[in-house]
PDB file of N, CA and C in Angstrom:
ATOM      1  N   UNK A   1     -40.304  25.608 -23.960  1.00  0.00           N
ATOM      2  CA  UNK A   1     -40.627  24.395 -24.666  1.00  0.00           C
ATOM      3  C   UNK A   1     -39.463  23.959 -25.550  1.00  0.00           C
ATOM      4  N   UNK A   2     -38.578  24.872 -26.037  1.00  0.00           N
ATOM      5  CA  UNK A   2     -37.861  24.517 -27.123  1.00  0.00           C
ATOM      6  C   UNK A   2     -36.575  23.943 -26.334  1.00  0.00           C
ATOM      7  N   UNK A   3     -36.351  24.682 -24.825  1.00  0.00           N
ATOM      8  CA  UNK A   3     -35.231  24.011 -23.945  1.00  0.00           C
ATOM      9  C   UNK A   3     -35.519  22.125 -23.590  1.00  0.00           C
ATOM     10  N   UNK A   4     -36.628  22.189 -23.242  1.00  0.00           N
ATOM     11  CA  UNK A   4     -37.095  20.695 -23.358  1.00  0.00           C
ATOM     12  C   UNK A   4     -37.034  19.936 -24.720  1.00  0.00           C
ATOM     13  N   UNK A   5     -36.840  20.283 -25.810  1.00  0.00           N
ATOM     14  CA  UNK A   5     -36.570  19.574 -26.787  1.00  0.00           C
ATOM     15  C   UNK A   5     -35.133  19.607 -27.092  1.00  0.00           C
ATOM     16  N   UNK A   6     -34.423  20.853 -26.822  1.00  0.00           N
ATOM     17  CA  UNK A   6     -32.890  20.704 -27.008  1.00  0.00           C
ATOM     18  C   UNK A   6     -32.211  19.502 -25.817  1.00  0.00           C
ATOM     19  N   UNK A   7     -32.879  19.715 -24.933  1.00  0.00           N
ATOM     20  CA  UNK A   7     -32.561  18.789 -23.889  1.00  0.00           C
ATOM     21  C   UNK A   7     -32.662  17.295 -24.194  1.00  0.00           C
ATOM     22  N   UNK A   8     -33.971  17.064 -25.016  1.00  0.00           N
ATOM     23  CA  UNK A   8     -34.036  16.006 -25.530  1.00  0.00           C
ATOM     24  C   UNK A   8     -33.049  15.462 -26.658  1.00  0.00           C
ATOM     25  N   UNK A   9     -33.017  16.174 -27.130  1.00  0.00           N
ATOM     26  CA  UNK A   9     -31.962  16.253 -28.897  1.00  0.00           C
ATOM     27  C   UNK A   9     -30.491  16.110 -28.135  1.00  0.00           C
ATOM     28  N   UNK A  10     -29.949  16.564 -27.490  1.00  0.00           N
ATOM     29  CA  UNK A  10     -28.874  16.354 -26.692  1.00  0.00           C
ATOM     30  C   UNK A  10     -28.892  15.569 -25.817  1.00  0.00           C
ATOM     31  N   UNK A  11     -29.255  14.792 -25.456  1.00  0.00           N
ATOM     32  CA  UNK A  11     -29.398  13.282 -24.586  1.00  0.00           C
ATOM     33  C   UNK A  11     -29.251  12.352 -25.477  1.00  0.00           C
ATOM     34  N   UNK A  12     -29.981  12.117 -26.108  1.00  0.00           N
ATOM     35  CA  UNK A  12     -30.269  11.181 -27.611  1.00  0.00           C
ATOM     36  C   UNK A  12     -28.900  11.590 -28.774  1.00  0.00           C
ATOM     37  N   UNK A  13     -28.091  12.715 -28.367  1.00  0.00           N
ATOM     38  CA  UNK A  13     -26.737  12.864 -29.298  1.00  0.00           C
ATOM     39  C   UNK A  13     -25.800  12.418 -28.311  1.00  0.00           C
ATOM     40  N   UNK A  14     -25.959  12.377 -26.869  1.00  0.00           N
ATOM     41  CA  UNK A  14     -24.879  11.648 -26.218  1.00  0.00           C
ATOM     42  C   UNK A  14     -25.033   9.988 -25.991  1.00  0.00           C
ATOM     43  N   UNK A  15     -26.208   9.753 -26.310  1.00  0.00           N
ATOM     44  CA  UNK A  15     -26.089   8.017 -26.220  1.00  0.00           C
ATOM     45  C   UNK A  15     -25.792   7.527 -27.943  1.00  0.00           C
ATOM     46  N   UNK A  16     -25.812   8.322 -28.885  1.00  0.00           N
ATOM     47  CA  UNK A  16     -25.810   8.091 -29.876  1.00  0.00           C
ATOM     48  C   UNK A  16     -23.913   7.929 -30.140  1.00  0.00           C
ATOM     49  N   UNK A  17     -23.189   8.943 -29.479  1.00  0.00           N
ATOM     50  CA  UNK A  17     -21.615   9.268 -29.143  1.00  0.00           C
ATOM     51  C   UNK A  17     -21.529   8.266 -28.555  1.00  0.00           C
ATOM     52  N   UNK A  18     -22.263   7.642 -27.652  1.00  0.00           N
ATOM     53  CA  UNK A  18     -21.564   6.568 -27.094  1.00  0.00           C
ATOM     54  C   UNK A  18     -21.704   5.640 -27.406  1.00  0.00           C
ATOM     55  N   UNK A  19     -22.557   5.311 -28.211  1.00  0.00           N
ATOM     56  CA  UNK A  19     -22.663   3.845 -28.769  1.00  0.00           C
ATOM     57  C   UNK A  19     -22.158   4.073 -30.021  1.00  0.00           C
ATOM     58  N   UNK A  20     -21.414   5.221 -30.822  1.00  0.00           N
ATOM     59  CA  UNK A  20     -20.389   5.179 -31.639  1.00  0.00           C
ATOM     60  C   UNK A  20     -19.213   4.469 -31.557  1.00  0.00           C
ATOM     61  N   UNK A  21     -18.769   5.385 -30.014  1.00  0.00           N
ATOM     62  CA  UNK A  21     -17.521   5.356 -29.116  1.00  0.00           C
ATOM     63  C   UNK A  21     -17.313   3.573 -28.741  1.00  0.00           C
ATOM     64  N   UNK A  22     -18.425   2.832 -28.277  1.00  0.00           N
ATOM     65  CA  UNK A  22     -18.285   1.211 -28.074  1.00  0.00           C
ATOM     66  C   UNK A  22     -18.183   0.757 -28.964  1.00  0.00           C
ATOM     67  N   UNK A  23     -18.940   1.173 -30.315  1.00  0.00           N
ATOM     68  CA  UNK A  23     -18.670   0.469 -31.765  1.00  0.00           C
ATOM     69  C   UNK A  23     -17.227   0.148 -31.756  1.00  0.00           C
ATOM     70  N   UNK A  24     -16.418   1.480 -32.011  1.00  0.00           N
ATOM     71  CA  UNK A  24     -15.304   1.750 -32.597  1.00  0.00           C
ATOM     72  C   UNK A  24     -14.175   1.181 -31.699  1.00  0.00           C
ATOM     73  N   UNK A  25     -14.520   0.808 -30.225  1.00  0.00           N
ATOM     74  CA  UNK A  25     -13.566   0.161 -29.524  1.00  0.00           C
ATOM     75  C   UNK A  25     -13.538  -1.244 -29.611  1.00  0.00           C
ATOM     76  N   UNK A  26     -14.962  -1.838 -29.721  1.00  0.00           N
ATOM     77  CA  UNK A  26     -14.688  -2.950 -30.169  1.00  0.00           C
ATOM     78  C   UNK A  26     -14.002  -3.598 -31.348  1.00  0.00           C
ATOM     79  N   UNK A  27     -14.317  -2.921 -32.951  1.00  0.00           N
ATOM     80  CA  UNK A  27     -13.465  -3.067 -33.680  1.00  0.00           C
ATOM     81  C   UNK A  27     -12.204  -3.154 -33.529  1.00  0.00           C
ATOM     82  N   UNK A  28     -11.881  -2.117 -32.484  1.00  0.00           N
ATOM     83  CA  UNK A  28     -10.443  -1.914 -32.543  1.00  0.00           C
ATOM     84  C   UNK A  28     -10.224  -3.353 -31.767  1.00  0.00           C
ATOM     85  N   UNK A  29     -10.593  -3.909 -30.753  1.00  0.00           N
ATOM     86  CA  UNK A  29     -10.137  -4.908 -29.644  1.00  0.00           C
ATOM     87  C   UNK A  29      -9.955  -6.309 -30.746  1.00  0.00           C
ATOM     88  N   UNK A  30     -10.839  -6.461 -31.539  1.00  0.00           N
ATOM     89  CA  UNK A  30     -11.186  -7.073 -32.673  1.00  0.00           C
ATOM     90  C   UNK A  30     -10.739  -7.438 -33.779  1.00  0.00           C
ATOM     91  N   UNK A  31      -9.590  -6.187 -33.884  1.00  0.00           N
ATOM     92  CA  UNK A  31      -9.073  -6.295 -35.388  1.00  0.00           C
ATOM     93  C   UNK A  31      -9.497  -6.114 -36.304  1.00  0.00           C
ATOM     94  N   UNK A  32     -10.447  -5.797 -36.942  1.00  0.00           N
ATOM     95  CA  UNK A  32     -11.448  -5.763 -37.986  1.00  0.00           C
ATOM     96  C   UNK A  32     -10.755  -5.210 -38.876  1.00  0.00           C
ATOM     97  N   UNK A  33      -9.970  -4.146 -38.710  1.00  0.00           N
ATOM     98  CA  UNK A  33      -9.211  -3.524 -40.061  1.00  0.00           C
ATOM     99  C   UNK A  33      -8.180  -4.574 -40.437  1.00  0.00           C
ATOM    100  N   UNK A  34      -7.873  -5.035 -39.587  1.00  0.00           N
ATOM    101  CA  UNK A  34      -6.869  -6.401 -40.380  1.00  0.00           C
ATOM    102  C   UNK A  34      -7.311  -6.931 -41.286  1.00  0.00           C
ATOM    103  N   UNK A  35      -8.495  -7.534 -40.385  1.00  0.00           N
ATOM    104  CA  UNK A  35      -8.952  -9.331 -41.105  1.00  0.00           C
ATOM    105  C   UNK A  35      -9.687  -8.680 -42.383  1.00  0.00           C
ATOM    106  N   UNK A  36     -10.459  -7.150 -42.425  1.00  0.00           N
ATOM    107  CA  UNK A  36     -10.277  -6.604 -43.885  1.00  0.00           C
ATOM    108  C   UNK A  36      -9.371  -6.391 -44.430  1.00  0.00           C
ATOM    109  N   UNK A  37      -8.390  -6.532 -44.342  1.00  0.00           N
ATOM    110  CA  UNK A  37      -7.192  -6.055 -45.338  1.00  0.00           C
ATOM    111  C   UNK A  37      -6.739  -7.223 -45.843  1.00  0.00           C
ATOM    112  N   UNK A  38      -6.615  -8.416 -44.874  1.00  0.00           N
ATOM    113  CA  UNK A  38      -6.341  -9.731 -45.435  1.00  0.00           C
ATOM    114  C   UNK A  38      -7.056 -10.380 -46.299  1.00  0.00           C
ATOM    115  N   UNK A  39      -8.570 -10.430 -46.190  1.00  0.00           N
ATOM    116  CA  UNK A  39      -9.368 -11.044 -46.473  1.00  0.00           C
ATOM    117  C   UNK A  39     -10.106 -10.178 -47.966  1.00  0.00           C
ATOM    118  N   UNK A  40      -9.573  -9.192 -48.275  1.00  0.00           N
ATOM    119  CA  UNK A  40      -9.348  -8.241 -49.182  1.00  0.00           C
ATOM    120  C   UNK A  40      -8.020  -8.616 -50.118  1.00  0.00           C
ATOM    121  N   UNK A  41      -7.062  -9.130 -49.931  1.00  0.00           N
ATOM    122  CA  UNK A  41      -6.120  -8.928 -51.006  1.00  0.00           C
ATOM    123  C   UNK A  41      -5.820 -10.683 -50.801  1.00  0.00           C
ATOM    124  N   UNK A  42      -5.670 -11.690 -51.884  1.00  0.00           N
ATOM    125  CA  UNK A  42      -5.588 -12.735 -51.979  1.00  0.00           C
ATOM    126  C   UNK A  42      -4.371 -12.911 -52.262  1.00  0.00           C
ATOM    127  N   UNK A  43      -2.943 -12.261 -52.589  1.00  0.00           N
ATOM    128  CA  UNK A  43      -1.682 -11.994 -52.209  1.00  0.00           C
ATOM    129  C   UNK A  43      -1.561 -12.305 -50.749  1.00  0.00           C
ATOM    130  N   UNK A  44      -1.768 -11.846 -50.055  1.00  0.00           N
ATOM    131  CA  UNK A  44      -1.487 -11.599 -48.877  1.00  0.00           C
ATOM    132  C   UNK A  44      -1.906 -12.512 -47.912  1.00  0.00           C
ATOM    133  N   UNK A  45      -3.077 -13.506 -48.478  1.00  0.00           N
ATOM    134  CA  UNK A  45      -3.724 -14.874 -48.202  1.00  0.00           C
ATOM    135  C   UNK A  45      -2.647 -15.565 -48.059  1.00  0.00           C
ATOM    136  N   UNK A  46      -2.192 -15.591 -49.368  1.00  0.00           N
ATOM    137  CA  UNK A  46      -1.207 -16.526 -49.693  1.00  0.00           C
ATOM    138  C   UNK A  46       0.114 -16.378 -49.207  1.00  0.00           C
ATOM    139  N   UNK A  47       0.595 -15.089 -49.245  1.00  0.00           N
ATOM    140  CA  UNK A  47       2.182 -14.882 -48.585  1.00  0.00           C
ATOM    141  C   UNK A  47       2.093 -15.194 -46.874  1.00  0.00           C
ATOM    142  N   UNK A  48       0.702 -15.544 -46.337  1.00  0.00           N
ATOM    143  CA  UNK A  48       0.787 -15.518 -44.401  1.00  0.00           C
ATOM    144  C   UNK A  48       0.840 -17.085 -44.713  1.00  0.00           C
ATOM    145  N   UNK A  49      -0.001 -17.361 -45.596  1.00  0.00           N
ATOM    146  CA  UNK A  49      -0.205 -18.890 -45.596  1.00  0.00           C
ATOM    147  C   UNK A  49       1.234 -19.631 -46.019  1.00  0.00           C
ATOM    148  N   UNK A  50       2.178 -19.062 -46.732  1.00  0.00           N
ATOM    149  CA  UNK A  50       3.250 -19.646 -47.584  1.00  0.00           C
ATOM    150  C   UNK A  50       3.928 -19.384 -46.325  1.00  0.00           C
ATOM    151  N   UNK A  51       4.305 -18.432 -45.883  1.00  0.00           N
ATOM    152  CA  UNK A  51       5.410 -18.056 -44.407  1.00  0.00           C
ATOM    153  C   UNK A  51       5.280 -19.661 -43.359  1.00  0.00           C
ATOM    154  N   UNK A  52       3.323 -19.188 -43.036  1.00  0.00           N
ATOM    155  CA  UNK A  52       3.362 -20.071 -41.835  1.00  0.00           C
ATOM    156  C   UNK A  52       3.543 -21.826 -42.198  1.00  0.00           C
ATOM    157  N   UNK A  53       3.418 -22.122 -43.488  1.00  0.00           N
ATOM    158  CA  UNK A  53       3.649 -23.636 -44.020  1.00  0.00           C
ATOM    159  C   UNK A  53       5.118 -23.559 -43.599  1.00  0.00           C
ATOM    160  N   UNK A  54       6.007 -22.898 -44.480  1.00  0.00           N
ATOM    161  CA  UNK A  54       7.369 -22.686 -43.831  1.00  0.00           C
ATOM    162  C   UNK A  54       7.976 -23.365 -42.343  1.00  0.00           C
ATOM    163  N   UNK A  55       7.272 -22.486 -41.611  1.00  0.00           N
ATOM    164  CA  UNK A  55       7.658 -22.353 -39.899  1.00  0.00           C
ATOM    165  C   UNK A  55       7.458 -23.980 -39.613  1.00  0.00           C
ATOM    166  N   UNK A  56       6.496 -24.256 -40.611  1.00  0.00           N
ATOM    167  CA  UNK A  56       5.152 -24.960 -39.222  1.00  0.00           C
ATOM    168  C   UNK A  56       6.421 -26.556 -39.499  1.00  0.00           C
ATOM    169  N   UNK A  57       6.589 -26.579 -41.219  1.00  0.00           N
ATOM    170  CA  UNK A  57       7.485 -27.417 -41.620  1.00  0.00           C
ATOM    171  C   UNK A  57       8.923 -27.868 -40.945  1.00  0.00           C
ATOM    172  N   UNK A  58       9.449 -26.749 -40.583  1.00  0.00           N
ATOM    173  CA  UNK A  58      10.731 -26.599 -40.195  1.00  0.00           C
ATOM    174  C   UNK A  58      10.595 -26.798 -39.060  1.00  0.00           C
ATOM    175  N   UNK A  59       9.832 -26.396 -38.056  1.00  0.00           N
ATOM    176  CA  UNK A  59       9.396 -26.742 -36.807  1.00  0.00           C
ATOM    177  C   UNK A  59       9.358 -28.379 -36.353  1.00  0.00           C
ATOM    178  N   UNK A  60       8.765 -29.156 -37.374  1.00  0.00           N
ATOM    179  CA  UNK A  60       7.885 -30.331 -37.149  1.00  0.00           C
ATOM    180  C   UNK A  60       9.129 -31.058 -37.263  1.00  0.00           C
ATOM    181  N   UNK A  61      10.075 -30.595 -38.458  1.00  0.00           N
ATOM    182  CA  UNK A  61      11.311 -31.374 -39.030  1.00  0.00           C
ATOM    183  C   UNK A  61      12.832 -31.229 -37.827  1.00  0.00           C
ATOM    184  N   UNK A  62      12.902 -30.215 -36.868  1.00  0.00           N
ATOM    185  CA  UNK A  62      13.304 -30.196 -35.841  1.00  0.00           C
ATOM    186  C   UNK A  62      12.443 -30.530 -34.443  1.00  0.00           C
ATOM    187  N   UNK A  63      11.553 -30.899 -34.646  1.00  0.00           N
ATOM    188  CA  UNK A  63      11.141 -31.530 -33.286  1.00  0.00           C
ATOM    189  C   UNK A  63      11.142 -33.218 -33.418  1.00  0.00           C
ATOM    190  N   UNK A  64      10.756 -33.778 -34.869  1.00  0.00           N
ATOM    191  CA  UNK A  64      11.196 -34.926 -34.847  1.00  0.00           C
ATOM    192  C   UNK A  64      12.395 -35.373 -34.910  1.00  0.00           C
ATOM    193  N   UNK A  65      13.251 -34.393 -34.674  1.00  0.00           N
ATOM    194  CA  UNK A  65      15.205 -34.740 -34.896  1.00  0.00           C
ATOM    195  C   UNK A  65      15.378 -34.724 -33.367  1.00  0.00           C
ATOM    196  N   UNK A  66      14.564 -33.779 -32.644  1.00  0.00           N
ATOM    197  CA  UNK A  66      14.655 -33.985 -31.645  1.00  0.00           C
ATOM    198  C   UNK A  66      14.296 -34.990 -30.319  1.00  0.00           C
ATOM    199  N   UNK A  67      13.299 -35.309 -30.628  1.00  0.00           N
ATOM    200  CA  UNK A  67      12.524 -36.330 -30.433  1.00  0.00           C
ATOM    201  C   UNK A  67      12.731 -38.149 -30.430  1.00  0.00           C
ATOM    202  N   UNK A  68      13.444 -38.067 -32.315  1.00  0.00           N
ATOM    203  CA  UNK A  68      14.242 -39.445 -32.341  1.00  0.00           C
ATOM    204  C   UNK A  68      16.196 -39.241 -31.844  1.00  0.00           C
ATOM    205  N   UNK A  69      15.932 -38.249 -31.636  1.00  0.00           N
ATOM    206  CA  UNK A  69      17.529 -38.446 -30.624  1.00  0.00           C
ATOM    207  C   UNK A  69      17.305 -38.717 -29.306  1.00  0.00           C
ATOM    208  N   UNK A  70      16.057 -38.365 -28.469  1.00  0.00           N
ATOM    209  CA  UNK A  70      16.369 -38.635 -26.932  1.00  0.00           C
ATOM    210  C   UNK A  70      15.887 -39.936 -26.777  1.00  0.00           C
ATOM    211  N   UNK A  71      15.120 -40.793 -27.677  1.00  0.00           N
ATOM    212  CA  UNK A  71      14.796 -42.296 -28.085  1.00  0.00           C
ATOM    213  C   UNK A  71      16.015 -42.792 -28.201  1.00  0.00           C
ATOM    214  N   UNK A  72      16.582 -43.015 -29.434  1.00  0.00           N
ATOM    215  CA  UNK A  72      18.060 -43.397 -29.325  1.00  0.00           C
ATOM    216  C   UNK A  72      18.857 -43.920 -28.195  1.00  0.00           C
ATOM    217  N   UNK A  73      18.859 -42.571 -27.734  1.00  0.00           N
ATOM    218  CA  UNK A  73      20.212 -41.861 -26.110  1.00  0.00           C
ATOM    219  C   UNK A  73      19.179 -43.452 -25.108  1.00  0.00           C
ATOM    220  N   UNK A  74      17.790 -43.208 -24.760  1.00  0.00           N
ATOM    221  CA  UNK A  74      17.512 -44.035 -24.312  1.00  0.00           C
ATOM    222  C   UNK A  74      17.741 -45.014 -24.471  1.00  0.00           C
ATOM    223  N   UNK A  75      17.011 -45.498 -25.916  1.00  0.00           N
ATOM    224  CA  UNK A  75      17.221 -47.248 -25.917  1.00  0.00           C
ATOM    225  C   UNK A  75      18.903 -47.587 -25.986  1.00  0.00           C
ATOM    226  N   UNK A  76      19.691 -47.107 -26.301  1.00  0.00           N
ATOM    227  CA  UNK A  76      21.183 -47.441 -25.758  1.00  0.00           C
ATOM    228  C   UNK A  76      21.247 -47.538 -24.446  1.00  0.00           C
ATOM    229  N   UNK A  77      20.862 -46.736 -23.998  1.00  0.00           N
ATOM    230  CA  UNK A  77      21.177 -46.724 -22.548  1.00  0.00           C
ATOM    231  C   UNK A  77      20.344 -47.828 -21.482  1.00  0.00           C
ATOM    232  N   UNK A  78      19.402 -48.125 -22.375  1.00  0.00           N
ATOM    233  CA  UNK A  78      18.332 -49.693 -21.744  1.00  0.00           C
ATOM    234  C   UNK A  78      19.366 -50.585 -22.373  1.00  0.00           C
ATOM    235  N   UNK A  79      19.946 -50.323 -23.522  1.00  0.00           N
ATOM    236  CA  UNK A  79      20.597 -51.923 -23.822  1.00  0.00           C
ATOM    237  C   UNK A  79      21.991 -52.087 -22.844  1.00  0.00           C
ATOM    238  N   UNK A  80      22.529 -50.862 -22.195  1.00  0.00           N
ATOM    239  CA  UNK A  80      23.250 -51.342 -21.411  1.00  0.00           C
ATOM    240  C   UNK A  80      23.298 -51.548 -20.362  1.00  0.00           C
ATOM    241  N   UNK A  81      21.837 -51.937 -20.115  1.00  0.00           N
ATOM    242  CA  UNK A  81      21.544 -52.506 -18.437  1.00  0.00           C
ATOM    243  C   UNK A  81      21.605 -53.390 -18.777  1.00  0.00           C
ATOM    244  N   UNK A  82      21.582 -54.422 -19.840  1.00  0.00           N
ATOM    245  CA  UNK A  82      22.006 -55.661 -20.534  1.00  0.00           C
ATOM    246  C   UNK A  82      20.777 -56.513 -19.804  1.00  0.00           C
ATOM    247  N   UNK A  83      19.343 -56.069 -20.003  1.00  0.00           N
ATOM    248  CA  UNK A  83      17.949 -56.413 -20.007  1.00  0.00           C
ATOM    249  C   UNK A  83      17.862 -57.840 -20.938  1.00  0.00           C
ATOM    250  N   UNK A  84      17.464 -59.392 -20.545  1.00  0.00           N
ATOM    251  CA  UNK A  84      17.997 -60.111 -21.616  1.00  0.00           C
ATOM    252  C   UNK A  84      16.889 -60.282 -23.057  1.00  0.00           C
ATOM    253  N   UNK A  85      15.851 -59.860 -22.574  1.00  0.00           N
ATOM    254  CA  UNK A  85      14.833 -60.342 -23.699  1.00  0.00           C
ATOM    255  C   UNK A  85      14.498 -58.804 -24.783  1.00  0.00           C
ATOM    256  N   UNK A  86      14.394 -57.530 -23.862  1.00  0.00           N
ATOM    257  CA  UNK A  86      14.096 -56.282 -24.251  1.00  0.00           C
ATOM    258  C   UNK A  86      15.752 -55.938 -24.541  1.00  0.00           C
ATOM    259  N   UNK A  87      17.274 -56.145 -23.658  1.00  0.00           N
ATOM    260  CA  UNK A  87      18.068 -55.672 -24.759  1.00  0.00           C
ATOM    261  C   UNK A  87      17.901 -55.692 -26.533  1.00  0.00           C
ATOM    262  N   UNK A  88      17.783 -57.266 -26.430  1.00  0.00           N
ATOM    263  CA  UNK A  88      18.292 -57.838 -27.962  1.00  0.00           C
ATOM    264  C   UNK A  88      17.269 -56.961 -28.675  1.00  0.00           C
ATOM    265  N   UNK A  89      16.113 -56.708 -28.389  1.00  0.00           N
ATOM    266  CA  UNK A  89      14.763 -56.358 -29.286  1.00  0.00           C
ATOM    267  C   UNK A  89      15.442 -54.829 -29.773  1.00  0.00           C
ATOM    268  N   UNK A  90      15.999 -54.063 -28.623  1.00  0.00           N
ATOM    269  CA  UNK A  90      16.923 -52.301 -28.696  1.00  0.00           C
ATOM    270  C   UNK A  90      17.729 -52.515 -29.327  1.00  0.00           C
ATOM    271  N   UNK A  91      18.624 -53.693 -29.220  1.00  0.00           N
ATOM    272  CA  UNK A  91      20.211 -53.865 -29.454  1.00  0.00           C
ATOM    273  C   UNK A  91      19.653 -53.809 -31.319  1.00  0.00           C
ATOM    274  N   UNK A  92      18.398 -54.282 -31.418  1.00  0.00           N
ATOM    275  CA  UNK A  92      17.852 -54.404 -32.997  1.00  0.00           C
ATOM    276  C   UNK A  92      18.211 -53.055 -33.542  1.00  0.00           C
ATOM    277  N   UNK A  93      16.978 -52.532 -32.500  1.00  0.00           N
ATOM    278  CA  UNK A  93      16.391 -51.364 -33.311  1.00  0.00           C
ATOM    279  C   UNK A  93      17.499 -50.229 -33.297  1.00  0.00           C
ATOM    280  N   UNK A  94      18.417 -49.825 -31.989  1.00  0.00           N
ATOM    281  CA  UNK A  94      19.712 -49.222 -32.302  1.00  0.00           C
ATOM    282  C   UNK A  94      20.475 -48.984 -33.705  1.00  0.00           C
ATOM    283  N   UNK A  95      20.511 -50.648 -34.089  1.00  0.00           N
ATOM    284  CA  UNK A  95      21.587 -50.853 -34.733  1.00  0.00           C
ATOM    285  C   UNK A  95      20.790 -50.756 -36.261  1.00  0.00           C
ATOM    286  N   UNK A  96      19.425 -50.943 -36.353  1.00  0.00           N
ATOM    287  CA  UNK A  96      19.001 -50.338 -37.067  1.00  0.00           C
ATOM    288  C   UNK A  96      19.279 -48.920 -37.489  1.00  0.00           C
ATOM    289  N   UNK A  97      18.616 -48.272 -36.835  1.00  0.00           N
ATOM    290  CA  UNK A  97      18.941 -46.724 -36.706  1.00  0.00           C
ATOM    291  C   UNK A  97      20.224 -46.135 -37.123  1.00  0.00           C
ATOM    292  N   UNK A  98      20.828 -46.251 -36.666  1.00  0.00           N
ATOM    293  CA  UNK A  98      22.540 -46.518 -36.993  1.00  0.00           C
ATOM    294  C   UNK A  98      23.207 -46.641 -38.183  1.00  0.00           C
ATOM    295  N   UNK A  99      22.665 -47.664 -38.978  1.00  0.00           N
ATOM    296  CA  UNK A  99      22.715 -47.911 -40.059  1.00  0.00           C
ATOM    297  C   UNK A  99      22.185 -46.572 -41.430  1.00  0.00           C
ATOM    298  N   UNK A 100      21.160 -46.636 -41.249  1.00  0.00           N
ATOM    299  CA  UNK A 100      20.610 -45.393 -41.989  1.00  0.00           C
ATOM    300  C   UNK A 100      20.725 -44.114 -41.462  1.00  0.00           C
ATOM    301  N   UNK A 101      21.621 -43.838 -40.977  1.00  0.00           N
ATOM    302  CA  UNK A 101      22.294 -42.456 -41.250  1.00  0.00           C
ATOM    303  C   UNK A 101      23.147 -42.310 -41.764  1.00  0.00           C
TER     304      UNK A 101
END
């Protein structure tokens, strides 16, 4: 009788191991010790948040440099198909541009 209860007690300690064992992998897949550690120290809020303003800034400020240069390269290059109604309107805005740099 007592083998039938160890038997029992040990079945019920291996599904108990294993639904430890899934706990603890999911956390891990999850991150959970991170987003506690972050969400725990309000330093550290602030230094991911201050970094990524940084990036995100510098990023935005080289993609619009990039961006109003291949405009430019274009509309020059439409004004010298010498287009008569859409040159003059480029030949504007070029020479706009141009100016304020």
């Amino acid at each position: 009788m007592s083998e039938f209860f160890n038997k029992i007690k040990n079945k019920k300690i291996d599904v108990l191991n294993n639904s430890i064992n899934n706990l603890i992998e999911t956390f891990q897949k999850s991150n959970v010790e991170e987003w506690t550690y972050i969400f725990g120290s309000k330093k550290e809020i602030i230094k991911r948040n201050l970094i990524a303003g940084i990036f995100r800034g510098v990023g935005i400020g080289i993609g619009v440099t990039i961006i109003t240069a291949i405009l430019v390269i274009l509309l020059q290059r439409i004004v010298a198909l010498n287009i008569p109604i859409i040159g003059e309107y480029i030949a504007d805005i070029v020479e706009i541009v141009q100016k304020s740099r």
